[in-house]
C-alpha atoms as a PDB file:
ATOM      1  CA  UNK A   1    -155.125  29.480  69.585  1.00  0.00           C
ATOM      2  CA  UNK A   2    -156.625  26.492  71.683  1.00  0.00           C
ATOM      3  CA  UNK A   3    -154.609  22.821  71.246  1.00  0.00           C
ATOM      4  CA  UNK A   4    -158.227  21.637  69.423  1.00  0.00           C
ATOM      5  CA  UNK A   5    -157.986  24.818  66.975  1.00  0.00           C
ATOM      6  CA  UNK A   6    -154.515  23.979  66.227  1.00  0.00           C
ATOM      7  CA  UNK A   7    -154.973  20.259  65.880  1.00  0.00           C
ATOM      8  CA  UNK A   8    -157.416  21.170  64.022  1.00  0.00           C
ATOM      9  CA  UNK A   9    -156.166  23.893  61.405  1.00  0.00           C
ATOM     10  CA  UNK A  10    -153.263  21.309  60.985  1.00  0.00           C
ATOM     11  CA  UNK A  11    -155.575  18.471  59.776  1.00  0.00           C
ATOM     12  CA  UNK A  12    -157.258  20.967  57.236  1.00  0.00           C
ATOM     13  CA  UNK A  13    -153.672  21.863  56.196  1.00  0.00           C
ATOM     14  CA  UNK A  14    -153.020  18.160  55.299  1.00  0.00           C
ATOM     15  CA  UNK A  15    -156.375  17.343  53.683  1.00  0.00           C
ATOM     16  CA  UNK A  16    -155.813  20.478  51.484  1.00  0.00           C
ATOM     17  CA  UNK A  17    -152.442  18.871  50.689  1.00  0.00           C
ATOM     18  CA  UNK A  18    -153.695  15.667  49.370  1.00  0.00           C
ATOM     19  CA  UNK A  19    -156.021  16.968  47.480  1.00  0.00           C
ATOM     20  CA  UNK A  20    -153.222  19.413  45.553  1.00  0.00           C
ATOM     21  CA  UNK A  21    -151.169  15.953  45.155  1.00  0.00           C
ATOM     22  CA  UNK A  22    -154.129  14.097  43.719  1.00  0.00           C
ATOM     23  CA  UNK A  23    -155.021  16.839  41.296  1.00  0.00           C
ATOM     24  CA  UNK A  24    -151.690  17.472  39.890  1.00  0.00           C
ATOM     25  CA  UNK A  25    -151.028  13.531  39.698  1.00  0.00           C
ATOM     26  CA  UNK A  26    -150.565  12.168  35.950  1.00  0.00           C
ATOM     27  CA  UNK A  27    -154.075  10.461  35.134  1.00  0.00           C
ATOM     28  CA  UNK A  28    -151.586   8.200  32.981  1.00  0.00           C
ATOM     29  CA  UNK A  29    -150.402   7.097  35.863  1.00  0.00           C
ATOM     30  CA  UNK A  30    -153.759   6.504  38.250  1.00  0.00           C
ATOM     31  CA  UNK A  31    -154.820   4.360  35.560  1.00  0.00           C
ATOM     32  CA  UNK A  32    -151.540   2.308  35.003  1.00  0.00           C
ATOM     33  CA  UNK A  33    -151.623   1.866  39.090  1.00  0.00           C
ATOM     34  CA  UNK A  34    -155.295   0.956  39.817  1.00  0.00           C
ATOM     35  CA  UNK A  35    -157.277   0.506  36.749  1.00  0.00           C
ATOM     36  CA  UNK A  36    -156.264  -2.123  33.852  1.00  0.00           C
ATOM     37  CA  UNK A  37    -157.196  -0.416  30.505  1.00  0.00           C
ATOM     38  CA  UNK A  38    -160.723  -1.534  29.113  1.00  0.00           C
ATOM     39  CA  UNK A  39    -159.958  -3.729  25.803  1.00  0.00           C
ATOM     40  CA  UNK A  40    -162.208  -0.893  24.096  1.00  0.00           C
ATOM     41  CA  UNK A  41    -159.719   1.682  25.405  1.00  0.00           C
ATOM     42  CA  UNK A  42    -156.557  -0.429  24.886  1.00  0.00           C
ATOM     43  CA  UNK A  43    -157.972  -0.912  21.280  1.00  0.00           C
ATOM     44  CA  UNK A  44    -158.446   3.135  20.514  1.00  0.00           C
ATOM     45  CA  UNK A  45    -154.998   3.534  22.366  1.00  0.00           C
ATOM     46  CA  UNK A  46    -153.191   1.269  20.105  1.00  0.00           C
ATOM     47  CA  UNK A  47    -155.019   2.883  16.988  1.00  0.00           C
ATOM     48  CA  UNK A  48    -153.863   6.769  18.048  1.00  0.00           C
ATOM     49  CA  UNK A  49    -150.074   5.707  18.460  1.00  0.00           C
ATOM     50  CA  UNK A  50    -149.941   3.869  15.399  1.00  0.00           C
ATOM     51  CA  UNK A  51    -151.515   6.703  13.105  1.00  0.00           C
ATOM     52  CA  UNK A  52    -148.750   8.977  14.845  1.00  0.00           C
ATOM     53  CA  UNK A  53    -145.549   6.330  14.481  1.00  0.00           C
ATOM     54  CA  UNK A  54    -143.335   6.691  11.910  1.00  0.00           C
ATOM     55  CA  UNK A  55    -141.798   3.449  12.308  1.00  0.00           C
ATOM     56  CA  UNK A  56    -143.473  -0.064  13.122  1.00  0.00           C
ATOM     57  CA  UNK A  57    -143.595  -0.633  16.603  1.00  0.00           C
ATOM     58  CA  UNK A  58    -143.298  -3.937  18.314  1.00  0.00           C
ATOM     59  CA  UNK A  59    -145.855  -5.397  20.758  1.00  0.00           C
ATOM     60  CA  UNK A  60    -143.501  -5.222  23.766  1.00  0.00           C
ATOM     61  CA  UNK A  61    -142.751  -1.389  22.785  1.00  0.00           C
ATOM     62  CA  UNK A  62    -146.460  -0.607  22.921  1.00  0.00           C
ATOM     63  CA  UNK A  63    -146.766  -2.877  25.956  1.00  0.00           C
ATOM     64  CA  UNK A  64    -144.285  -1.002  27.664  1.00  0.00           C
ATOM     65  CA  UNK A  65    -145.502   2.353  26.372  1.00  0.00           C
ATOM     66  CA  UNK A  66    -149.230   1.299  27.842  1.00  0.00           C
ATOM     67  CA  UNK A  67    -148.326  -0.486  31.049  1.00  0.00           C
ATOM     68  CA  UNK A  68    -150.118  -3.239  29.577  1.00  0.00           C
ATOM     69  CA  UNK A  69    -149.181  -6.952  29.133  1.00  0.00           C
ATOM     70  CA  UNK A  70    -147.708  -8.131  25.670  1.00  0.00           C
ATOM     71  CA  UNK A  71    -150.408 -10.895  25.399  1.00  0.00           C
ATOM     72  CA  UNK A  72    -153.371  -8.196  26.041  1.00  0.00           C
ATOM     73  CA  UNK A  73    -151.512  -5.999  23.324  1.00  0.00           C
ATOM     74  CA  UNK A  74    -151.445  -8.688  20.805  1.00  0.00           C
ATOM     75  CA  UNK A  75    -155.470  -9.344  20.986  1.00  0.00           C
ATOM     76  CA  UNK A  76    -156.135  -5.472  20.632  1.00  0.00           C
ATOM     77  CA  UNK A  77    -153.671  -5.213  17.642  1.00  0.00           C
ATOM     78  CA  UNK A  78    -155.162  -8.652  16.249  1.00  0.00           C
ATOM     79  CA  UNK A  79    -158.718  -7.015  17.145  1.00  0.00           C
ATOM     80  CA  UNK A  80    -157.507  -3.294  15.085  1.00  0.00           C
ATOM     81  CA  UNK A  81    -156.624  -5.549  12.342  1.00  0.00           C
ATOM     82  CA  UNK A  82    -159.556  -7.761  12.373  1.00  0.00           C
ATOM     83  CA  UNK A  83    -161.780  -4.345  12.268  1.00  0.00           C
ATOM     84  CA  UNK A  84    -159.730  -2.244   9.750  1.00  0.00           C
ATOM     85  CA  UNK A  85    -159.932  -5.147   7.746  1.00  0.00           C
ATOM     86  CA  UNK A  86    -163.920  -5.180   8.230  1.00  0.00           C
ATOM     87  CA  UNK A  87    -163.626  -8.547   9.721  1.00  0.00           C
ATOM     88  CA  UNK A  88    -166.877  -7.540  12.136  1.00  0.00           C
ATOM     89  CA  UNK A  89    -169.296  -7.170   8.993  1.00  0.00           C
ATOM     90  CA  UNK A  90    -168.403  -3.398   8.349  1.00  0.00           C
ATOM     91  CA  UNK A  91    -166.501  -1.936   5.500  1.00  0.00           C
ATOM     92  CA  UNK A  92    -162.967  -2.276   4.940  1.00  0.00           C
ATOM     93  CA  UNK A  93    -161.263   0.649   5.919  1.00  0.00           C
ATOM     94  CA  UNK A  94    -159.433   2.907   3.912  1.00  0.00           C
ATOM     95  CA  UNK A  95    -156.110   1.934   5.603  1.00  0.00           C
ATOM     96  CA  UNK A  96    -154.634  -0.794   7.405  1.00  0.00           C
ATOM     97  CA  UNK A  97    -152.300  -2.054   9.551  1.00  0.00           C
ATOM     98  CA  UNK A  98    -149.240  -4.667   8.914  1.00  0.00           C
ATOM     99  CA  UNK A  99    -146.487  -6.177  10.584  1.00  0.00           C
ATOM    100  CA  UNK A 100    -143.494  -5.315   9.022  1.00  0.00           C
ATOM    101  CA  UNK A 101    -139.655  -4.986  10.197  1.00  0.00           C
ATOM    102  CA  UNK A 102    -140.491  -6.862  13.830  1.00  0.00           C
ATOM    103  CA  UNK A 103    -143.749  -4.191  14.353  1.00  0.00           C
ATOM    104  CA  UNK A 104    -146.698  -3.044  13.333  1.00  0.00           C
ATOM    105  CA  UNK A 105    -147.428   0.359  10.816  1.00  0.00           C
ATOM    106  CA  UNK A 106    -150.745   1.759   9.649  1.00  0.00           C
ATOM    107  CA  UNK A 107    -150.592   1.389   5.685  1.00  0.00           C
ATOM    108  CA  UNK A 108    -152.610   2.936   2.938  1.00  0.00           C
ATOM    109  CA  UNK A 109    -155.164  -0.498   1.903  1.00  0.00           C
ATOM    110  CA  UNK A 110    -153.756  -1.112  -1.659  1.00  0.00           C
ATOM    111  CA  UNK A 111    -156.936  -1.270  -2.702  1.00  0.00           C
ATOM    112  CA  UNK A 112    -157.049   2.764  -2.693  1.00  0.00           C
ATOM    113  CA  UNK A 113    -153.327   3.633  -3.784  1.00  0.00           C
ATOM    114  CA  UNK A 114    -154.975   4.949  -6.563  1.00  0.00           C
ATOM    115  CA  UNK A 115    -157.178   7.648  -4.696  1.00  0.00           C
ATOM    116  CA  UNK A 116    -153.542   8.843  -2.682  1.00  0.00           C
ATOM    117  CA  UNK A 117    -151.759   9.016  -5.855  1.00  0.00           C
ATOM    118  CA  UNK A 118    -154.450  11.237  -7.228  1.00  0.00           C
ATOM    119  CA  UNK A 119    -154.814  13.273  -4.373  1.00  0.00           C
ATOM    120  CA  UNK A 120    -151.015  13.973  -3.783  1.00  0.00           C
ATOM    121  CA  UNK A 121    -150.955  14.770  -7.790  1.00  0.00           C
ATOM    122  CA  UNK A 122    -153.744  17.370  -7.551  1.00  0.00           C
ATOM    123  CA  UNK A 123    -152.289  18.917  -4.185  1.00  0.00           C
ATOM    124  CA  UNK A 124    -149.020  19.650  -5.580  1.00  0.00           C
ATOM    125  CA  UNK A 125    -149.607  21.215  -8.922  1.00  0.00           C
ATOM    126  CA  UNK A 126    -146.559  23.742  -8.685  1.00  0.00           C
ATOM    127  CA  UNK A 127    -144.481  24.429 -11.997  1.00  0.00           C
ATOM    128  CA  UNK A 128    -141.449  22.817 -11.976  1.00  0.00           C
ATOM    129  CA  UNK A 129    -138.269  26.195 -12.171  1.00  0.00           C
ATOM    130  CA  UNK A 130    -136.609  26.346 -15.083  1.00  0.00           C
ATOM    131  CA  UNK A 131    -133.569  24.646 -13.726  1.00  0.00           C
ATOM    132  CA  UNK A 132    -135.367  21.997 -13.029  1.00  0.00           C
ATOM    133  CA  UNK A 133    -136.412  21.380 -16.320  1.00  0.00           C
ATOM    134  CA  UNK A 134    -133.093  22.035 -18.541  1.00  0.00           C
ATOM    135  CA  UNK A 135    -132.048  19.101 -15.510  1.00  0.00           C
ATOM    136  CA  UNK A 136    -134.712  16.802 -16.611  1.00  0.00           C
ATOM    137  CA  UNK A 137    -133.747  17.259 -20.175  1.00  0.00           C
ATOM    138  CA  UNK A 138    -130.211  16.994 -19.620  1.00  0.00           C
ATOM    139  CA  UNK A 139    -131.512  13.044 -17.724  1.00  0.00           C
ATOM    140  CA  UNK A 140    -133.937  12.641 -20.277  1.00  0.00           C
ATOM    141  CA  UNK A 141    -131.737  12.281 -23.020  1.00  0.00           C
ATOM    142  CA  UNK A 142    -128.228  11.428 -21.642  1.00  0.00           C
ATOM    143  CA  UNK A 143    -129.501   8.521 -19.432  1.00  0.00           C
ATOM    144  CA  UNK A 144    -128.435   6.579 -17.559  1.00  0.00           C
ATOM    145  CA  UNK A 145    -126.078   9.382 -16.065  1.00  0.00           C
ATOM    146  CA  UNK A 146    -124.823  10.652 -12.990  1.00  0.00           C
ATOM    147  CA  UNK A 147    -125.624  13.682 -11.223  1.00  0.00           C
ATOM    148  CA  UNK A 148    -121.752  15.233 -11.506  1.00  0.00           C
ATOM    149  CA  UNK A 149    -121.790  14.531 -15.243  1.00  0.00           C
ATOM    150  CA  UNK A 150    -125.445  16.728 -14.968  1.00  0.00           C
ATOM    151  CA  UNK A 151    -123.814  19.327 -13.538  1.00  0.00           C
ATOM    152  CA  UNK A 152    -121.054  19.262 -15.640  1.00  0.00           C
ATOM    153  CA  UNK A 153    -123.329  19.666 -18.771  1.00  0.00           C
ATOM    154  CA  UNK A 154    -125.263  22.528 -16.927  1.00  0.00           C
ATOM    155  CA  UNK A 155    -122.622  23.994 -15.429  1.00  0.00           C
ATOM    156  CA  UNK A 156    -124.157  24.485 -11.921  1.00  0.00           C
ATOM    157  CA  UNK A 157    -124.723  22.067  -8.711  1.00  0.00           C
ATOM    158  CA  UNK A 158    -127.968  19.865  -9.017  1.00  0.00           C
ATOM    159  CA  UNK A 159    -128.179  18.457  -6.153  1.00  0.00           C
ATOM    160  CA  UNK A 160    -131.219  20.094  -5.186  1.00  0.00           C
ATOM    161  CA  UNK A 161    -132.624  20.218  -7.956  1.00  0.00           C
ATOM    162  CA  UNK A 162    -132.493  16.439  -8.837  1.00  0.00           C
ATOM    163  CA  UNK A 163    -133.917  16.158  -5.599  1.00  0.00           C
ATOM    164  CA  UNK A 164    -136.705  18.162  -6.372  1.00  0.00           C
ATOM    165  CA  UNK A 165    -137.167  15.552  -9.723  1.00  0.00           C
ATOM    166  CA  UNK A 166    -136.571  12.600  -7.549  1.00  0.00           C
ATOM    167  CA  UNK A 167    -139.631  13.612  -4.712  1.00  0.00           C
ATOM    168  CA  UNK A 168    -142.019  14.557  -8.152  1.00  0.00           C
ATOM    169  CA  UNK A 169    -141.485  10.775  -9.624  1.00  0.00           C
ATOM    170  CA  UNK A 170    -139.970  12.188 -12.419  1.00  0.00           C
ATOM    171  CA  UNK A 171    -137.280  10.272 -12.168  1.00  0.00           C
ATOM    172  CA  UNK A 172    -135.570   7.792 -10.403  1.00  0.00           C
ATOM    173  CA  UNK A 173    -132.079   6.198  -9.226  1.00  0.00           C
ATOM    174  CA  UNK A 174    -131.131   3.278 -11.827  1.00  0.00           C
ATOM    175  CA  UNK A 175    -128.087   2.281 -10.285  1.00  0.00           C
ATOM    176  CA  UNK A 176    -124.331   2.682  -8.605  1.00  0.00           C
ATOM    177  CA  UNK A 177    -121.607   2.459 -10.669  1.00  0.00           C
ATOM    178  CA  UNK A 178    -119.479  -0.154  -9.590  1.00  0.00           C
ATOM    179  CA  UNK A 179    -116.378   1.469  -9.601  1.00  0.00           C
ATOM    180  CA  UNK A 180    -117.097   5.467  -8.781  1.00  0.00           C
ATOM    181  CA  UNK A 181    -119.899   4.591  -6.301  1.00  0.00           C
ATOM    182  CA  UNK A 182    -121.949   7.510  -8.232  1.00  0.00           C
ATOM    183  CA  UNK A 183    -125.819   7.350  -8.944  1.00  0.00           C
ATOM    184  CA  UNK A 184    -127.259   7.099 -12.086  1.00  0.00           C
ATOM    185  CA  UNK A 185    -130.280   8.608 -12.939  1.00  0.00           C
ATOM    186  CA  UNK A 186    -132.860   7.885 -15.601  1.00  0.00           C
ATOM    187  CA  UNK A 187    -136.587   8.670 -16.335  1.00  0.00           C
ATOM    188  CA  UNK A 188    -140.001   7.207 -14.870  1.00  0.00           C
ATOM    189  CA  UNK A 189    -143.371   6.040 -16.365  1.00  0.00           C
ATOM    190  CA  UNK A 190    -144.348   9.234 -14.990  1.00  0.00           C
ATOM    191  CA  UNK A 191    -142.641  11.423 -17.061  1.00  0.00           C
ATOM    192  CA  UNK A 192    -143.494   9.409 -20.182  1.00  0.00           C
ATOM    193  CA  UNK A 193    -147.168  10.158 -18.878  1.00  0.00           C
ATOM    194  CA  UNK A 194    -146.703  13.922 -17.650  1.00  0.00           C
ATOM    195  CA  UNK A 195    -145.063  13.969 -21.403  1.00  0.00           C
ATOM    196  CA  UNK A 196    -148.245  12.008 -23.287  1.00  0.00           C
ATOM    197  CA  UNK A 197    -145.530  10.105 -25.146  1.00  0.00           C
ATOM    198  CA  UNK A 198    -144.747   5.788 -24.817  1.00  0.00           C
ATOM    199  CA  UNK A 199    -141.546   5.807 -25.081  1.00  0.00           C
ATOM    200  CA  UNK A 200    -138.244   7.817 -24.932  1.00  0.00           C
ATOM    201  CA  UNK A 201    -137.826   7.144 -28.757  1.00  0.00           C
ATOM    202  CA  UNK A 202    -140.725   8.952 -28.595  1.00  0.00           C
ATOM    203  CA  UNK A 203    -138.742  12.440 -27.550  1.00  0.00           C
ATOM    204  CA  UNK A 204    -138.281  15.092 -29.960  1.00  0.00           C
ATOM    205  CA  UNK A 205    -134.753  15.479 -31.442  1.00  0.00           C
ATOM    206  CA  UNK A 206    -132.790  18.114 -29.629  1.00  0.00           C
ATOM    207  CA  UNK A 207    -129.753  18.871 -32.158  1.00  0.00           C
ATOM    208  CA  UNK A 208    -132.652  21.312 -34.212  1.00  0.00           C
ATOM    209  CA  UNK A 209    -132.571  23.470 -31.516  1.00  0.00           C
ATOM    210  CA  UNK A 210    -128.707  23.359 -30.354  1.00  0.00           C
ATOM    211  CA  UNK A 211    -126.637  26.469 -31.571  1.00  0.00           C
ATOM    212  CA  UNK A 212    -124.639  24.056 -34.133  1.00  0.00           C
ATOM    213  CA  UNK A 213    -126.522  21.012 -34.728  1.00  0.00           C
ATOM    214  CA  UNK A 214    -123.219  19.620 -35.810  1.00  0.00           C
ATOM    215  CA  UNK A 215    -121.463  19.848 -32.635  1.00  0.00           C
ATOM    216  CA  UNK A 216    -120.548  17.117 -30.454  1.00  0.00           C
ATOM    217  CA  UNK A 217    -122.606  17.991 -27.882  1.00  0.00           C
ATOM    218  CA  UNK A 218    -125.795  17.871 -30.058  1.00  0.00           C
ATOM    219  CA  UNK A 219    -124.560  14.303 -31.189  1.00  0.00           C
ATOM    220  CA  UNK A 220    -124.436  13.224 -27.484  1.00  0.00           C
ATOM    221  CA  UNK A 221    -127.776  13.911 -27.101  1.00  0.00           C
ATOM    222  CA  UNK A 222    -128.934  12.644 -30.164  1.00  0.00           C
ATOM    223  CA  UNK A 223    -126.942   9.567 -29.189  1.00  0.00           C
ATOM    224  CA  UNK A 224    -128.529   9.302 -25.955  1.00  0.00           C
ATOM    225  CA  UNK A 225    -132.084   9.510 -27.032  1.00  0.00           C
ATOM    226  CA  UNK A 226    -131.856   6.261 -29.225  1.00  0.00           C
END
């Protein structure tokens, strides 16, 4: 091989190189170093991380995540707002977004609570087990009362089980007892509503259908519906 062929297969060799460096480097990164982000880009950048947080995010956290200055993140979150919020002439959005807790989250628009609650009611129409029900009565008509004294009456660990009741919005924690540091438990609206009754007075008495309506526990629950 001639000097020129050498020279010449060399240069080829580092031309190809380059090129395998440029293809395999991060586009994140070409952007960050010699392009600023478009505000129309920053804008839809901003929008995709904050559908995907789970927790509200601070302007110098998504300034840092986008290589972008804090005051250029704060007029694309401003200018998100401003056009979830239908600020440009368009219609409100379903959602929003709010600053909360030092950051910004993407919230359901209260205006349409409603069509969430209905949806998440007609997705999850499962039966609720057995257990889960002789639990609910055992809350229903003993509250307020604490999920050892539950499982004392049933005989078996809850835990799950009120857990189950508690993610349903069948019921809900009242409050910690001062002294024992336990959780009481007691009924929602929704289970006056899943019931079609107004109140708990409303329940039906329980002692009829208690082995001996006489006993003392059939008098506790009598006692607790009142």
């Amino acid at each position: 091989m001639t000097h020129d062929q050498q020279a010449e297969a060399e240069l080829e060799a580092q031309v190809s190189q380059e090129k395998d460096e440029v293809t395999s480097q991060d586009p994140r990164e070409s952007l960050a170093i010699n392009e600023p982000i478009s505000p129309d880009s920053l804008q839809g950048a901003i929008e995709a991380i904050l559908m995907v947080a789970e927790v509200p995010l601070s302007l110098v956290h998504l300034a840092t995540s986008l290589s972008t200055p804090v005051p250029d993140i704060r007029d694309a979150v401003l200018a998100v707002r401003d056009d979830f919020d239908g600020a440009n002439g368009s219609r409100p959005r379903g959602f929003e977004i709010r600053e909360v807790g030092g950051g910004w989250r993407v919230f359901v628009r209260e205006d349409y609570e409603w069509a969430v609650r209905e949806f998440i009611s007609n997705e999850n129409p499962t039966k609720l087990s057995q257990a889960a029900l002789e639990t609910l009565a055992v809350i229903a008509y003993r509250q307020p009362i604490a999920r050892g004294q539950i499982a004392s009456i049933r005989g078996v660990n809850v835990d799950s089980v009120v857990r189950t009741l508690l993610s349903r919005g069948l019921i809900t924690e009242l409050f910690t007892d001062s002294e024992t540091g336990a959780i009481n438990y007691g009924t929602t609206p929704t289970f006056l509503e899943t019931l079609g009754i107004n109140a708990l007075e409303d329940l039906p008495l329980i002692s009829p259908y208690l082995p001996d309506a006489n006993s003392e526990l059939g008098s506790d629950f009598s006692d607790g519906k009142k």
